[in-house]
C-alpha atoms as a PDB file:
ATOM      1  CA  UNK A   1     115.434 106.911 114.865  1.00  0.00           C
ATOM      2  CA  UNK A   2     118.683 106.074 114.607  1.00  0.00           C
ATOM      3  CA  UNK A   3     120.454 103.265 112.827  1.00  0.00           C
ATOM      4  CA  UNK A   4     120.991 100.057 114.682  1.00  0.00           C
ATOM      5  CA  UNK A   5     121.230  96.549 113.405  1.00  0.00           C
ATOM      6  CA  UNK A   6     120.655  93.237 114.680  1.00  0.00           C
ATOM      7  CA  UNK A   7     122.528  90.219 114.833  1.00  0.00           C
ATOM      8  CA  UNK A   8     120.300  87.216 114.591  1.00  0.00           C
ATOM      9  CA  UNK A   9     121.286  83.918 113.435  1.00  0.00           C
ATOM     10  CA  UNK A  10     118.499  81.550 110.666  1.00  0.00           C
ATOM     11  CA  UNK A  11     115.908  80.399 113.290  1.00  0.00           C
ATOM     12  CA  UNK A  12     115.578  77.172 113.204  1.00  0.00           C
ATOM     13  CA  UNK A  13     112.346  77.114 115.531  1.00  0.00           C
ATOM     14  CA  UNK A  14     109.075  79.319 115.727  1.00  0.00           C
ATOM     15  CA  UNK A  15     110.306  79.877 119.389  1.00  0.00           C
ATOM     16  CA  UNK A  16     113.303  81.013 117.921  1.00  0.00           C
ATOM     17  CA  UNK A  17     111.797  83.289 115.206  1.00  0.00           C
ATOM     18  CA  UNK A  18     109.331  85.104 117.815  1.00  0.00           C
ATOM     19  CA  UNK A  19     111.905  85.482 120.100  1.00  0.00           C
ATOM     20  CA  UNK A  20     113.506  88.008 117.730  1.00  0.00           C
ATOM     21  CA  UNK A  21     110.477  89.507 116.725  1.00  0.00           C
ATOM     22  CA  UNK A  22     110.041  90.383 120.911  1.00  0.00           C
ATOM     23  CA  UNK A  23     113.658  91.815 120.584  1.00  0.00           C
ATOM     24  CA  UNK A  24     112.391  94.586 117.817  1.00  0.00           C
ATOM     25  CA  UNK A  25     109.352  95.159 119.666  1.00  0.00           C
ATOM     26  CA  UNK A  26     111.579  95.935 122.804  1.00  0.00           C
ATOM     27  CA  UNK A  27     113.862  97.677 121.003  1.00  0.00           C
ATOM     28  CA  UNK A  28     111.447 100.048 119.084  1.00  0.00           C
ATOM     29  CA  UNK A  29     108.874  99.861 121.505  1.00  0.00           C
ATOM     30  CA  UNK A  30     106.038  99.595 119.628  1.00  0.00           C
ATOM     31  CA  UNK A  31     102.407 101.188 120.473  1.00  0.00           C
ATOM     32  CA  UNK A  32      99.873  98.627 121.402  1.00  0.00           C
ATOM     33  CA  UNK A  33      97.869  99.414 118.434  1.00  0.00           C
ATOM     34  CA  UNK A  34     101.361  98.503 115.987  1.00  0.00           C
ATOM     35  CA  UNK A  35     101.446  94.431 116.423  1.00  0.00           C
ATOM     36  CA  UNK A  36     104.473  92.793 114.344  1.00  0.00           C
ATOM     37  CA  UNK A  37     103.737  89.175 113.138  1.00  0.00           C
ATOM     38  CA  UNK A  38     106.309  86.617 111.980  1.00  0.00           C
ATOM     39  CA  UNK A  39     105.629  84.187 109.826  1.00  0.00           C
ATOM     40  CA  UNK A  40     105.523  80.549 110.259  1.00  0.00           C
ATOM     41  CA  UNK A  41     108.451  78.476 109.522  1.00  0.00           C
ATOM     42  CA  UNK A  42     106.990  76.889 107.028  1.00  0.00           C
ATOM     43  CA  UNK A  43     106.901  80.996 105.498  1.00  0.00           C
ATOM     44  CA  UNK A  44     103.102  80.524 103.774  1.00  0.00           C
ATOM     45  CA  UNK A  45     103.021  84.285 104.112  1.00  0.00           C
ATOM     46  CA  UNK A  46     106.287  84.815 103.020  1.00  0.00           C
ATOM     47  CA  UNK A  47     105.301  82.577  99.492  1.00  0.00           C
ATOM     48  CA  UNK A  48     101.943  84.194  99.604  1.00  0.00           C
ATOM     49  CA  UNK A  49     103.188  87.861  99.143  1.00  0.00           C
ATOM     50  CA  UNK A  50     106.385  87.103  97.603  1.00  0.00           C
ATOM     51  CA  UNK A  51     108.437  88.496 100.470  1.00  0.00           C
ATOM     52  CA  UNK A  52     110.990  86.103 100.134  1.00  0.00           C
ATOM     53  CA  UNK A  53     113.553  89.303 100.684  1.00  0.00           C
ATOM     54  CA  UNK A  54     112.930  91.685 103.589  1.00  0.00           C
ATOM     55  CA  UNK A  55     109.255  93.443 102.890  1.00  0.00           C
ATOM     56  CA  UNK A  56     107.543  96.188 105.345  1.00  0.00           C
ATOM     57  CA  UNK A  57     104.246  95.675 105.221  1.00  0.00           C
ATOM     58  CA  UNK A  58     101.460  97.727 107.113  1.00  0.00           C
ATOM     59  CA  UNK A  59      98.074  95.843 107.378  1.00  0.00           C
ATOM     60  CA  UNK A  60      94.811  97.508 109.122  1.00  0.00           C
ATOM     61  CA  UNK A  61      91.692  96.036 109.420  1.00  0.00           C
ATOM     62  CA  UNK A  62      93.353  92.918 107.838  1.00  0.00           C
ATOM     63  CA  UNK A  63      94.130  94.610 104.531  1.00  0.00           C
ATOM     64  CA  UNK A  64      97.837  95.611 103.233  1.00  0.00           C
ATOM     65  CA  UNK A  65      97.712  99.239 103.386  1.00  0.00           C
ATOM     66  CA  UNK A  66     101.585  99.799 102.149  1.00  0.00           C
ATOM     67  CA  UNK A  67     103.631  97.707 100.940  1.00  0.00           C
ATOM     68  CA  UNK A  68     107.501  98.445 100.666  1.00  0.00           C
ATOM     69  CA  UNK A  69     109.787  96.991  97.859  1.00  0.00           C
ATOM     70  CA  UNK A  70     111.859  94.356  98.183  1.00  0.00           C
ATOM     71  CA  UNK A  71     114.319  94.687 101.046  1.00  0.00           C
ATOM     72  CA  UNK A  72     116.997  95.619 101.613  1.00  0.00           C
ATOM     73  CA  UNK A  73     117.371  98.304  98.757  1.00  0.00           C
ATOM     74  CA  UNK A  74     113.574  98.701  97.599  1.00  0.00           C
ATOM     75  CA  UNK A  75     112.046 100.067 100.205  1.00  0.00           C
ATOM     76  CA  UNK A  76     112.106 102.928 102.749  1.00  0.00           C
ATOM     77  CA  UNK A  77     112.050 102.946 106.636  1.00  0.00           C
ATOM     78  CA  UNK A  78     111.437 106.531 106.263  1.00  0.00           C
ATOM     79  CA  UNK A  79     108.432 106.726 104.335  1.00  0.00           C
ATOM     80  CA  UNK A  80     107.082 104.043 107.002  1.00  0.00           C
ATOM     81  CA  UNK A  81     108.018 106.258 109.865  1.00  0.00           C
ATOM     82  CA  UNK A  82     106.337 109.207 108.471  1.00  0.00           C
ATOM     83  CA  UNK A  83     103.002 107.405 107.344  1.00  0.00           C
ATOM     84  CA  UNK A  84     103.011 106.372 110.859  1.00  0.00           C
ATOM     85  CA  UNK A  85     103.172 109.166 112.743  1.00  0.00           C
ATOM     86  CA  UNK A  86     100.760 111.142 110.086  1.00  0.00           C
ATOM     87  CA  UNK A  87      98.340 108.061 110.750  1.00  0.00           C
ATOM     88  CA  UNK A  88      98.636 107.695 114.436  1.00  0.00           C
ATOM     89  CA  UNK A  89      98.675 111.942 114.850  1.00  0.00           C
ATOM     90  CA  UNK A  90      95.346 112.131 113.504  1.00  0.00           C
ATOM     91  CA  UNK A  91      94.311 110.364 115.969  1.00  0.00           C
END
């Protein structure tokens, strides 16, 4: 994967904030079984896990499975990548 980056302005709707959640799901495209969630603007999620920087989370089954550091420096795309593909090869 190479790097990229995205220029998206504070939404200032939920309209707003899913539509750039649909532009990394196009852009990555994302396996059926990988859903991304935002949160909502009021960010309850966002005060409920203390992600008020950027966080990678993986949930299954409803549960946080990994959780990165606090974005941008505490935390590593790579060691997402690789648990996904070990987790999706297996199957």
């Amino acid at each position: 994967m190479g790097a990229c980056s995205f220029n998206v302005r504070k939404h200032q709707s939920l309209e707003e904030r899913l539509g750039a959640a649909r532009k990394l799901i196009d852009h990555f495209s994302l396996p059926p079984q990988c859903q991304l969630v935002a949160d909502c603007m009021d960010n309850n999620a966002n005060v409920a896990y203390g992600v008020s920087n950027e966080r990678v989370c993986i949930v299954q089954q409803r549960k946080i499975i990994y959780l990165g550091g606090k974005g941008p420096f505490f935390y590593s795309l790579k060691d997402v990548r690789q648990w996904l593909e070990q987790s999706y090869e297996k199957r």
